[in-house]
C-alpha atoms as a PDB file:
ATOM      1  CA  UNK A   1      11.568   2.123  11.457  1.00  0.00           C
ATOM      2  CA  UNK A   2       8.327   2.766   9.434  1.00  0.00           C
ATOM      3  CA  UNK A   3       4.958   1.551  10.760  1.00  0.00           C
ATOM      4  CA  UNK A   4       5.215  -2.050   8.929  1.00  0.00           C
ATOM      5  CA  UNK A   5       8.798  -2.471  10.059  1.00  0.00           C
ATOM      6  CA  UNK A   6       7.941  -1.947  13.556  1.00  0.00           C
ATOM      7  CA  UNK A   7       5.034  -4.593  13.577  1.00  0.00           C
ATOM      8  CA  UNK A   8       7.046  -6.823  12.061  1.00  0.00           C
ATOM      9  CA  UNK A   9       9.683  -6.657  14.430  1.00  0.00           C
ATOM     10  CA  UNK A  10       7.585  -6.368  17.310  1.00  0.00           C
ATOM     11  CA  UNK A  11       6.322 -10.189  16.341  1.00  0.00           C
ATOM     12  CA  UNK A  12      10.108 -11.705  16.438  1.00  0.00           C
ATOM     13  CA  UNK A  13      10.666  -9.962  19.590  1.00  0.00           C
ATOM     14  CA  UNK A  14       7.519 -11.384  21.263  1.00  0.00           C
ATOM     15  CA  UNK A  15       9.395 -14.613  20.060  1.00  0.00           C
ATOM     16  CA  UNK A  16      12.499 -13.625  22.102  1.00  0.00           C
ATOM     17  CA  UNK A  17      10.862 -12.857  24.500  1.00  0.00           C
ATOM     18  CA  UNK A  18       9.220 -16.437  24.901  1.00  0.00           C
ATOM     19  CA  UNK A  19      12.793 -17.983  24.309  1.00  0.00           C
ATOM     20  CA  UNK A  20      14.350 -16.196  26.891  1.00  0.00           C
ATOM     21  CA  UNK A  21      11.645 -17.507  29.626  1.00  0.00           C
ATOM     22  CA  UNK A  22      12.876 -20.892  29.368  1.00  0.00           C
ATOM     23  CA  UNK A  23      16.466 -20.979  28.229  1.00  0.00           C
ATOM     24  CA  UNK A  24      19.727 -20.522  30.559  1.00  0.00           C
ATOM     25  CA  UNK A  25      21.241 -17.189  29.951  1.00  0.00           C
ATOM     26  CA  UNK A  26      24.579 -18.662  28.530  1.00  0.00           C
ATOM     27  CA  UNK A  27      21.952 -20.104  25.779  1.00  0.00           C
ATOM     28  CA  UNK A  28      20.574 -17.233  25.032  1.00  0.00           C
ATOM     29  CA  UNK A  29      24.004 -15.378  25.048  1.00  0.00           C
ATOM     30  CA  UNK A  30      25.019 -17.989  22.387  1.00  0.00           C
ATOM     31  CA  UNK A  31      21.522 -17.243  20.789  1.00  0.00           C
ATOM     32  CA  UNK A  32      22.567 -13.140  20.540  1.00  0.00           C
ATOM     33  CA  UNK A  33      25.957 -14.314  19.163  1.00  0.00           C
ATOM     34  CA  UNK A  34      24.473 -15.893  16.385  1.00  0.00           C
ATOM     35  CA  UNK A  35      22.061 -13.288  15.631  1.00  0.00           C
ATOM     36  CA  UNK A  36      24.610 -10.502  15.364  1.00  0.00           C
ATOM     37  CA  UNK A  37      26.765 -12.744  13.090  1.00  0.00           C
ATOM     38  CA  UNK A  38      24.002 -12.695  10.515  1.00  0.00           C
ATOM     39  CA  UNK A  39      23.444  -9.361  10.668  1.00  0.00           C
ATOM     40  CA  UNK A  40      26.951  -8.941  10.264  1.00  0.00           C
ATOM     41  CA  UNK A  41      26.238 -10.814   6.724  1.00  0.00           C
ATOM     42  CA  UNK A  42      23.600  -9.386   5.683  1.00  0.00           C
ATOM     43  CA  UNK A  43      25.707  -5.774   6.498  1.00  0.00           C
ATOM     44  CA  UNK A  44      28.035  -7.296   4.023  1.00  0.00           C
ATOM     45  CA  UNK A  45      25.413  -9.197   1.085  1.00  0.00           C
ATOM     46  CA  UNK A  46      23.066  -6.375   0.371  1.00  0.00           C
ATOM     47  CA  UNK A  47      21.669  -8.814  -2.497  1.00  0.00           C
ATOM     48  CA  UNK A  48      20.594 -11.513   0.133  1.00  0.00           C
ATOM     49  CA  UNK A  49      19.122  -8.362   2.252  1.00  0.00           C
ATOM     50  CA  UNK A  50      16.992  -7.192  -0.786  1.00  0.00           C
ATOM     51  CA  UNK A  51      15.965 -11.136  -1.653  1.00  0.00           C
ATOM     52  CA  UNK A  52      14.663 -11.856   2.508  1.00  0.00           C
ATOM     53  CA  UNK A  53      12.596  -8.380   2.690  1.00  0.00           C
ATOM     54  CA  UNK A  54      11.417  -8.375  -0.979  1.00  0.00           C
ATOM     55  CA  UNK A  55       7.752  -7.541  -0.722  1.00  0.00           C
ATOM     56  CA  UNK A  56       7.209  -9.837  -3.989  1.00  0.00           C
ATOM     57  CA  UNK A  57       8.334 -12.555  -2.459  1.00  0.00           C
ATOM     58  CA  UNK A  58       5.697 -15.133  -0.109  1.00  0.00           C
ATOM     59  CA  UNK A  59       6.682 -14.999   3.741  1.00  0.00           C
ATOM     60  CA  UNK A  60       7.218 -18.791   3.260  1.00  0.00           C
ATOM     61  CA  UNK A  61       9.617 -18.038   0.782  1.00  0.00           C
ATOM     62  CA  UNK A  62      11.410 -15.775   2.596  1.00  0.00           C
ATOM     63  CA  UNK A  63      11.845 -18.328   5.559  1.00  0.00           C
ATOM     64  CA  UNK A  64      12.817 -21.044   2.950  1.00  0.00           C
ATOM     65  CA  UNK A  65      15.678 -18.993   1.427  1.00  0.00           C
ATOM     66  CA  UNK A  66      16.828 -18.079   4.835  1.00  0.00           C
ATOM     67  CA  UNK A  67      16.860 -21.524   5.652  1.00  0.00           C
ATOM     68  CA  UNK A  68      18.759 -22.360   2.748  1.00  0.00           C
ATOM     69  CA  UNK A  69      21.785 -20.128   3.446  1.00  0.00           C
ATOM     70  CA  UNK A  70      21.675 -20.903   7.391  1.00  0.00           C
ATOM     71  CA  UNK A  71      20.330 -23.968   8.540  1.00  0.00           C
ATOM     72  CA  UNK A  72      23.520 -26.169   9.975  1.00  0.00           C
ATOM     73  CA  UNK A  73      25.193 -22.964  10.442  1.00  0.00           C
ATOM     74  CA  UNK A  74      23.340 -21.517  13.722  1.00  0.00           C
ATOM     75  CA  UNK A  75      21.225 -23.020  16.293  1.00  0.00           C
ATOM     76  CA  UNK A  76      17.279 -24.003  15.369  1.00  0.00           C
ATOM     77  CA  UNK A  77      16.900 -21.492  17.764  1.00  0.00           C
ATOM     78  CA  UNK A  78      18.198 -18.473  16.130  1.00  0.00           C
ATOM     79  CA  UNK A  79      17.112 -19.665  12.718  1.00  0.00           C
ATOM     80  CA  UNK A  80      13.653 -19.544  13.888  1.00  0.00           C
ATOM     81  CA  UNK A  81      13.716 -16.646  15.548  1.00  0.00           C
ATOM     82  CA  UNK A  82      15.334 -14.808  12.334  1.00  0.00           C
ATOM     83  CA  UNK A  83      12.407 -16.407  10.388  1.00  0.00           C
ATOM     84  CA  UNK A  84      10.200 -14.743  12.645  1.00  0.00           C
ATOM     85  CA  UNK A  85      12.070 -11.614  10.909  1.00  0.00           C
ATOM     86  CA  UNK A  86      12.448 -11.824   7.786  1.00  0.00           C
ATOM     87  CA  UNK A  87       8.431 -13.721   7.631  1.00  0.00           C
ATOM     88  CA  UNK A  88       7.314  -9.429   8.137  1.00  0.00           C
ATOM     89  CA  UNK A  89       7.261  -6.802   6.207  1.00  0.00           C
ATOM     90  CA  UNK A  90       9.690  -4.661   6.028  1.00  0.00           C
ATOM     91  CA  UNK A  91       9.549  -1.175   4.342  1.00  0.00           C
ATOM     92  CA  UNK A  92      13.324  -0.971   3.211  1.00  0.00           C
ATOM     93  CA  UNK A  93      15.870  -3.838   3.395  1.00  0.00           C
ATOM     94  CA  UNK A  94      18.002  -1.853   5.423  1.00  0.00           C
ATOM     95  CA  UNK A  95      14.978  -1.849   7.783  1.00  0.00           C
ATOM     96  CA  UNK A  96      15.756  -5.532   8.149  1.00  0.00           C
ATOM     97  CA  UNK A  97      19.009  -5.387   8.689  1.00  0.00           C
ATOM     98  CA  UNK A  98      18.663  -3.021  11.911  1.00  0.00           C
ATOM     99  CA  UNK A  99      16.037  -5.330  12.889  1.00  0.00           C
ATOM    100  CA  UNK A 100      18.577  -8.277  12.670  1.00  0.00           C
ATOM    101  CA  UNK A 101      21.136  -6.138  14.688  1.00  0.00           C
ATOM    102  CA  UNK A 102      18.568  -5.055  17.446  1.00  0.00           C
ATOM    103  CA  UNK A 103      17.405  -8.436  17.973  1.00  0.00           C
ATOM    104  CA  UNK A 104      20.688  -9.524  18.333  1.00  0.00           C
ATOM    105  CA  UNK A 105      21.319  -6.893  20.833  1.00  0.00           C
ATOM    106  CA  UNK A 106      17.856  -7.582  22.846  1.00  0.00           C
ATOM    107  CA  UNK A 107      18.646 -10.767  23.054  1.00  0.00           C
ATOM    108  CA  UNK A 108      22.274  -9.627  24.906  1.00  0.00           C
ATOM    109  CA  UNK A 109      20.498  -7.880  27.084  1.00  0.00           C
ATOM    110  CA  UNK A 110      17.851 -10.854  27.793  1.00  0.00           C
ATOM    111  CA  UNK A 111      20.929 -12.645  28.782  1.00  0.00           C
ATOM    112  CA  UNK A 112      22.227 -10.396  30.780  1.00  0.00           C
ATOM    113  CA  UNK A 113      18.541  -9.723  32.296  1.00  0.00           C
ATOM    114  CA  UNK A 114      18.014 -12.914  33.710  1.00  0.00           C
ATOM    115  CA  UNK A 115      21.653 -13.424  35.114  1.00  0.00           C
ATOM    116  CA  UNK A 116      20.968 -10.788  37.157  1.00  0.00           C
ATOM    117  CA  UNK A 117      23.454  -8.506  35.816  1.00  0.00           C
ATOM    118  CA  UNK A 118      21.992  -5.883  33.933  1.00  0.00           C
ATOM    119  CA  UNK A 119      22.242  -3.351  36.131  1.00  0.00           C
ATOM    120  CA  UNK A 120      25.473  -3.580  36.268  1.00  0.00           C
ATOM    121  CA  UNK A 121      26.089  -4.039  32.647  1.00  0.00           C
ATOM    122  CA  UNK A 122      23.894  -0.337  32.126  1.00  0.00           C
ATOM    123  CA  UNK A 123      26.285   1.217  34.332  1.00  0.00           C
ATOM    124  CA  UNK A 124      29.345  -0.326  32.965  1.00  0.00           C
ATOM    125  CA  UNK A 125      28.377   0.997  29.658  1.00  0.00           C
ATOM    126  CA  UNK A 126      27.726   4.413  30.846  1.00  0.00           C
ATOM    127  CA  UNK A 127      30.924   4.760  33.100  1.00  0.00           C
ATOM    128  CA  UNK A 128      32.928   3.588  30.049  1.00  0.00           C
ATOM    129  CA  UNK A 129      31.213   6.071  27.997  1.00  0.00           C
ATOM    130  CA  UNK A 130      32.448   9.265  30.587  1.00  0.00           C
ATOM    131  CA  UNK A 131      35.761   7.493  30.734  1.00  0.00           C
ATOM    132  CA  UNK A 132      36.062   7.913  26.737  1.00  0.00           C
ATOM    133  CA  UNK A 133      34.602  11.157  26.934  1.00  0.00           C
ATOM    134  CA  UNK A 134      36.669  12.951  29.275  1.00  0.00           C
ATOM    135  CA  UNK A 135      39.970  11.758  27.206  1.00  0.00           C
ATOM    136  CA  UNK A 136      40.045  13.681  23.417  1.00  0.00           C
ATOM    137  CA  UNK A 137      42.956  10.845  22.922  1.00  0.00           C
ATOM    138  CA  UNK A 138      41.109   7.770  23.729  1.00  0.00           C
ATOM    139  CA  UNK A 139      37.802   9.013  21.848  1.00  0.00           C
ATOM    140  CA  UNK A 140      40.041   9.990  19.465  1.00  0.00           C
ATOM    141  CA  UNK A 141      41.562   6.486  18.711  1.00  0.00           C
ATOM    142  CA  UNK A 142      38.365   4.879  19.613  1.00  0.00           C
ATOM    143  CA  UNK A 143      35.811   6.874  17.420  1.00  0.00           C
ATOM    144  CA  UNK A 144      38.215   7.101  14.572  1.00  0.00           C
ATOM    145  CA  UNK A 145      36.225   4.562  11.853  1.00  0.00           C
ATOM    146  CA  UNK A 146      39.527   4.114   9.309  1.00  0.00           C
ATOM    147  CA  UNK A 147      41.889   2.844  12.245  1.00  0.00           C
ATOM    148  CA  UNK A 148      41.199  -0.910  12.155  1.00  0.00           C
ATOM    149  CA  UNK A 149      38.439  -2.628  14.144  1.00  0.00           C
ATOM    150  CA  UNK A 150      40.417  -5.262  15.510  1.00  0.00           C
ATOM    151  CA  UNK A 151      43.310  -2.772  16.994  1.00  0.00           C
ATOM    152  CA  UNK A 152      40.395  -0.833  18.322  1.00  0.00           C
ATOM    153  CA  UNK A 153      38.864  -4.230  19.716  1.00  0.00           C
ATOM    154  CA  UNK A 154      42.380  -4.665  21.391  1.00  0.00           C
ATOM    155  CA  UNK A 155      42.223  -1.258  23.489  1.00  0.00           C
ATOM    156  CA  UNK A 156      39.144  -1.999  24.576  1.00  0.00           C
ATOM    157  CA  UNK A 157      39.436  -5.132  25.845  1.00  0.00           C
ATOM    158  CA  UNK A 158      42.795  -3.988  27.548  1.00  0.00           C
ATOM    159  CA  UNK A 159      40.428  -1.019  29.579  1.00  0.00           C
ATOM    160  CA  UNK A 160      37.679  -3.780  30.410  1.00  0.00           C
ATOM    161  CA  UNK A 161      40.090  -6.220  31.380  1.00  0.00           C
ATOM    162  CA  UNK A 162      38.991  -7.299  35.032  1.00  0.00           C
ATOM    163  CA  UNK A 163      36.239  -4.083  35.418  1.00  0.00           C
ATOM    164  CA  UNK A 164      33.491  -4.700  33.613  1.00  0.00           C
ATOM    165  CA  UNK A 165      31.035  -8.097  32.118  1.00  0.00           C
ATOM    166  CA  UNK A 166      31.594 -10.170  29.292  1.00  0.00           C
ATOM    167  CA  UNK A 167      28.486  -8.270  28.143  1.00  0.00           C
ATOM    168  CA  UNK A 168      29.567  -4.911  28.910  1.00  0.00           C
ATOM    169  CA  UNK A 169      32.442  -5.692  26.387  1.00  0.00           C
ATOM    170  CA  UNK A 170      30.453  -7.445  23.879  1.00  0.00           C
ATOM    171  CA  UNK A 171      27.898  -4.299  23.563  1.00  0.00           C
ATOM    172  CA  UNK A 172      31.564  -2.056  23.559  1.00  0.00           C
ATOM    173  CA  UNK A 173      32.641  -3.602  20.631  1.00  0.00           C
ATOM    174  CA  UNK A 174      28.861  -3.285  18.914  1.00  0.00           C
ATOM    175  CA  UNK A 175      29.160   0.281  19.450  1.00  0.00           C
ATOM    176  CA  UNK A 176      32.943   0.189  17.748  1.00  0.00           C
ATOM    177  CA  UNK A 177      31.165  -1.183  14.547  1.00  0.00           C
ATOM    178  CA  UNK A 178      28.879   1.433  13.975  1.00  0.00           C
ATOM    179  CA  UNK A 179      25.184   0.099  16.067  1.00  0.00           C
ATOM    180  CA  UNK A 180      22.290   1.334  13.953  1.00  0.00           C
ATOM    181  CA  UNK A 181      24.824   3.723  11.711  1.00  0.00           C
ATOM    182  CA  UNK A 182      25.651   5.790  14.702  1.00  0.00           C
ATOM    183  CA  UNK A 183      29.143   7.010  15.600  1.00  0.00           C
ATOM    184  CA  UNK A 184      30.634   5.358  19.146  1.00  0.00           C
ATOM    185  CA  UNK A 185      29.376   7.681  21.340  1.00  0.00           C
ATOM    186  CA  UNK A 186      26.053   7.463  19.818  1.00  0.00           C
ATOM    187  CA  UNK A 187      25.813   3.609  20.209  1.00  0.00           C
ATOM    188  CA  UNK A 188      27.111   4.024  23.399  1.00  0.00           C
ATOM    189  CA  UNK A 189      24.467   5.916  24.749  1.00  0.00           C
ATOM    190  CA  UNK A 190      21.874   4.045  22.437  1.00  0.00           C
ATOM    191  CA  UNK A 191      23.301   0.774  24.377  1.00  0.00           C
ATOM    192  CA  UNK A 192      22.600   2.318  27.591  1.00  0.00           C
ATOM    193  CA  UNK A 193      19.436   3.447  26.839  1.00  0.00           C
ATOM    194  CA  UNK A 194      18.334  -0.189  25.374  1.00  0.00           C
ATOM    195  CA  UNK A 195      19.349  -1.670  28.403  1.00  0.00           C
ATOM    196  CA  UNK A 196      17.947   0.778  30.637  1.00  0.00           C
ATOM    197  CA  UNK A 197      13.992   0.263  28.692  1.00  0.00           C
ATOM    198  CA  UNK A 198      14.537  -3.822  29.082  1.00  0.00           C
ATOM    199  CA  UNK A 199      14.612  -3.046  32.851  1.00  0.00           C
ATOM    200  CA  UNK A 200      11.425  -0.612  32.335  1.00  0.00           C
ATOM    201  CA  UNK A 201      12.870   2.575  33.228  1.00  0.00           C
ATOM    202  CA  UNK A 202      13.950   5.708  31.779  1.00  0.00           C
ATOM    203  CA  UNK A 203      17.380   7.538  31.882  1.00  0.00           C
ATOM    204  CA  UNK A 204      18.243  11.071  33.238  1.00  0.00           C
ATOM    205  CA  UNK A 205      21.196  12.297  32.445  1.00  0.00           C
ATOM    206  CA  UNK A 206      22.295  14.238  34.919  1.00  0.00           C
ATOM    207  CA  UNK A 207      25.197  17.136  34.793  1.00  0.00           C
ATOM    208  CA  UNK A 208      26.144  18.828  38.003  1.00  0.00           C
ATOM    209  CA  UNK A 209      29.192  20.427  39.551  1.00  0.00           C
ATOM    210  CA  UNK A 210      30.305  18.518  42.497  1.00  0.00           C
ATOM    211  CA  UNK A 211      28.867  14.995  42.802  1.00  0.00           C
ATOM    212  CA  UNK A 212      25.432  13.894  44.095  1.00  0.00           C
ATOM    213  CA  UNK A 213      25.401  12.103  47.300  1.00  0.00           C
ATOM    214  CA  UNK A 214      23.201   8.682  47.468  1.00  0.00           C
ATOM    215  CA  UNK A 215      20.472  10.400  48.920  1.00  0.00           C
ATOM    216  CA  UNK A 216      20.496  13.167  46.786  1.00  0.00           C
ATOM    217  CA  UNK A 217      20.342  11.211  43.780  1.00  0.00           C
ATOM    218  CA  UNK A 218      17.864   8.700  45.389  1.00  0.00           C
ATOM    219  CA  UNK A 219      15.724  12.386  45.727  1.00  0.00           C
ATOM    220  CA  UNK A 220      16.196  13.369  42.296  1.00  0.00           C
ATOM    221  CA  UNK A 221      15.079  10.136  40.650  1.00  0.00           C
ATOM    222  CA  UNK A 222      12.268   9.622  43.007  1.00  0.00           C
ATOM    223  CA  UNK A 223      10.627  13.102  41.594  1.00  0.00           C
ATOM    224  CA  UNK A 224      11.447  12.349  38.061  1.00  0.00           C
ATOM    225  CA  UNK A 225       9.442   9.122  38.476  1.00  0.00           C
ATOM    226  CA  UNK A 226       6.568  11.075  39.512  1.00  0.00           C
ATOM    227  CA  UNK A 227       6.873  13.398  36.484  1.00  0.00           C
ATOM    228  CA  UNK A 228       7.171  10.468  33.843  1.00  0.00           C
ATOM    229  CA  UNK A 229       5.292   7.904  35.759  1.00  0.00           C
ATOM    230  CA  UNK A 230       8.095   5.368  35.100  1.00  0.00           C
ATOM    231  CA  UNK A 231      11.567   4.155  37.119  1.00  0.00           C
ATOM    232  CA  UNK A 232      14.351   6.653  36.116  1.00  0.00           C
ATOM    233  CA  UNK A 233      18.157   5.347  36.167  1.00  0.00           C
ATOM    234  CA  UNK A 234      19.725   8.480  36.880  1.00  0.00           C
ATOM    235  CA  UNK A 235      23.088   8.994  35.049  1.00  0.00           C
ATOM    236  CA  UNK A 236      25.497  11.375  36.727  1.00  0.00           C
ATOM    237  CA  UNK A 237      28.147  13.410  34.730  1.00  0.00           C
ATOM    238  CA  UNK A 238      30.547  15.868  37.103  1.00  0.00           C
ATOM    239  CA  UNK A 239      31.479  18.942  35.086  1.00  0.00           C
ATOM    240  CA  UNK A 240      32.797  21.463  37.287  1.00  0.00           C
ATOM    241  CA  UNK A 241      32.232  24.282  34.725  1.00  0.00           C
ATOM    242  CA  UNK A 242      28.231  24.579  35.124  1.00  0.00           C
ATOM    243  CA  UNK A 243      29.688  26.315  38.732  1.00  0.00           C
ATOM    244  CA  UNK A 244      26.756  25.066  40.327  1.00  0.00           C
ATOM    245  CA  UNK A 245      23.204  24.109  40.308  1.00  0.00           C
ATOM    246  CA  UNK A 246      21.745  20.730  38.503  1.00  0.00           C
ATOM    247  CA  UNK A 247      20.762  20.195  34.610  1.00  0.00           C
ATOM    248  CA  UNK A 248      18.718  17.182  33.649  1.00  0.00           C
ATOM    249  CA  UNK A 249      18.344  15.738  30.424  1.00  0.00           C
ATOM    250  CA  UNK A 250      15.291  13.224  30.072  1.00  0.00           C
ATOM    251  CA  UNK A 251      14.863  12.084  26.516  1.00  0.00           C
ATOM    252  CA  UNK A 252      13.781  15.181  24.531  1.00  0.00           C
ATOM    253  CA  UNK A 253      13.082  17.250  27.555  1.00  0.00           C
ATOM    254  CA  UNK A 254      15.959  19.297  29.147  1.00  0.00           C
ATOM    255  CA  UNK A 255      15.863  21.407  32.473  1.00  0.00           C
ATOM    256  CA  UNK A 256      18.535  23.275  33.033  1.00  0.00           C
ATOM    257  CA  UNK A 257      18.884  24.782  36.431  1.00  0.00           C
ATOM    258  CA  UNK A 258      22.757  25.550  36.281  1.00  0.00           C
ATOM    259  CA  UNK A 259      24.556  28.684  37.482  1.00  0.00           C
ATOM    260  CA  UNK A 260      26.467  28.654  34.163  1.00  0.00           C
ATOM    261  CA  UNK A 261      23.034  29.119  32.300  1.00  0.00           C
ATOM    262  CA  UNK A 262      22.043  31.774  34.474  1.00  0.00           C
ATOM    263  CA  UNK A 263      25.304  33.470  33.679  1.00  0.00           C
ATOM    264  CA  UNK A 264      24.266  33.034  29.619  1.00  0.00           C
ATOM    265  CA  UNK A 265      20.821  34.780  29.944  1.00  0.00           C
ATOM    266  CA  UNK A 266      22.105  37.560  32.303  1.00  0.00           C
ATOM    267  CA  UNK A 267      25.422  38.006  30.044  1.00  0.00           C
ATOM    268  CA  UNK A 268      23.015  38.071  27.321  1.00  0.00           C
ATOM    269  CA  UNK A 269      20.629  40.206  28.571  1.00  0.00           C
ATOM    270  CA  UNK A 270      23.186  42.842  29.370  1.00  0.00           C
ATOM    271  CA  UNK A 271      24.285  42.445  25.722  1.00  0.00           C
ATOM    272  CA  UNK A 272      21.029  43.313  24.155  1.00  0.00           C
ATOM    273  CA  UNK A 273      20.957  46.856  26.432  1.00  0.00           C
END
């Protein structure tokens, strides 16, 4: 999002955030519901997008059509807080329509936050993420956008069944349609990563050889919180074929300290001679 975007944003989720303080979590998982269903419309009416982030328009205005097309249809609750929305300004209506999707999905989390469960829920998401990823069929059938959503939805909901959160499923099925234009994996990690920041910390991903005991990971993410002065939720991915050794993937930054990279540089190294 461009500078305006994110301000205006930022204001409706300081409104969330005030909802969520004094609302049961099943409200406020009705609440996230709701808010995904309109961006769902708005996905699919790019005229009333362009008409509820058109600059030319008053901020009252804005609220007044929104009202128009919603009131009766969602709670006072999310109506207000989408008013909070589309009352910014927004440098591109498809600006407001990621908005509308990521406060939907904040508000998921919020839920989730204040059961208690989204912990759980962040490590749900990631574990289903390595399950998809270490199958080429299942990613395949998963990722594949002209096989249709609701047979997709079905597969899912048959691998969750029993192992995972309502909300762990929910987010799956966000990442099926596409989160913020990205492609499964993508949202997948996105999701993660969103739920990981609500709890104020940071995610490692971690690739190593053999698995990390408790301790060792307990280690690992204790130093990284030194580095980046922040909680890290380490994320552990077994691949036996970096041999050995640990590489760490924090955001941008990478450190790779694996025996298969060593192997690179010295096999390229002896190519250059």
């Amino acid at each position: 999002m461009q500078a305006a975007s994110r301000e205006s944003y930022k204001v409706a989720a300081e409104r969330l955030d005030a909802y969520v303080r004094g609302a049961e979590p099943s409200a406020v998982a009705t609440t996230a519901d709701e808010l995904l269903s309109v961006a769902d419309l708005l996905r699919r009416e790019p005229r009333l997008r362009r008409a509820l982030s058109d600059p030319a328009r008053s901020a009252a205005d804005r609220a007044a059509l929104l009202g128009e097309v919603l009131r009766g249809k969602i709670s006072a609750e999310a109506l207000d807080l989408l008013a909070a929305l589309v009352s910014g300004r927004w440098s591109a209506p498809s600006e407001l329509l990621d908005a509308a999707e990521r406060l939907g999905i904040d508000a998921l989390l919020a839920s989730a936050d204040s059961a208690g469960e989204l912990g759980e829920v962040e490590d749900e998401l990631f574990r289903f993420g390595q399950v998809v990823a270490g199958s080429p069929e299942l990613s395949s059938a998963l990722s594949n956008p002209t096989a249709p959503a609701a047979r997709r939805g079905m597969l899912v909901d048959q691998l969750l069944a029993g192992k995972a959160r309502p909300v762990t499923g929910y987010l799956v099925g966000v990442a099926l349609a596409g989160f913020g234009g990205r492609n499964f994996a993508g949202a997948l990690t996105r999701l993660v990563e969103l739920a990981a920041d609500r709890r104020d910390r940071q995610v490692a991903y971690v690739t190593v050889a053999a698995p990390l005991s408790e301790e060792e990971e307990r280690r690992l993410g204790a130093s990284l919180s030194a580095i980046y002065g922040r909680e890290v939720s380490v994320k552990q991915t077994v691949d036996p074929e970096v041999l050995g050794g640990v590489s760490v993937r924090v955001g941008s930054d990478l450190y790779d300290g694996t025996v298969l990279r060593r192997l690179n540089e010295s096999r390229n190294a002896l190519a250059k001679r």
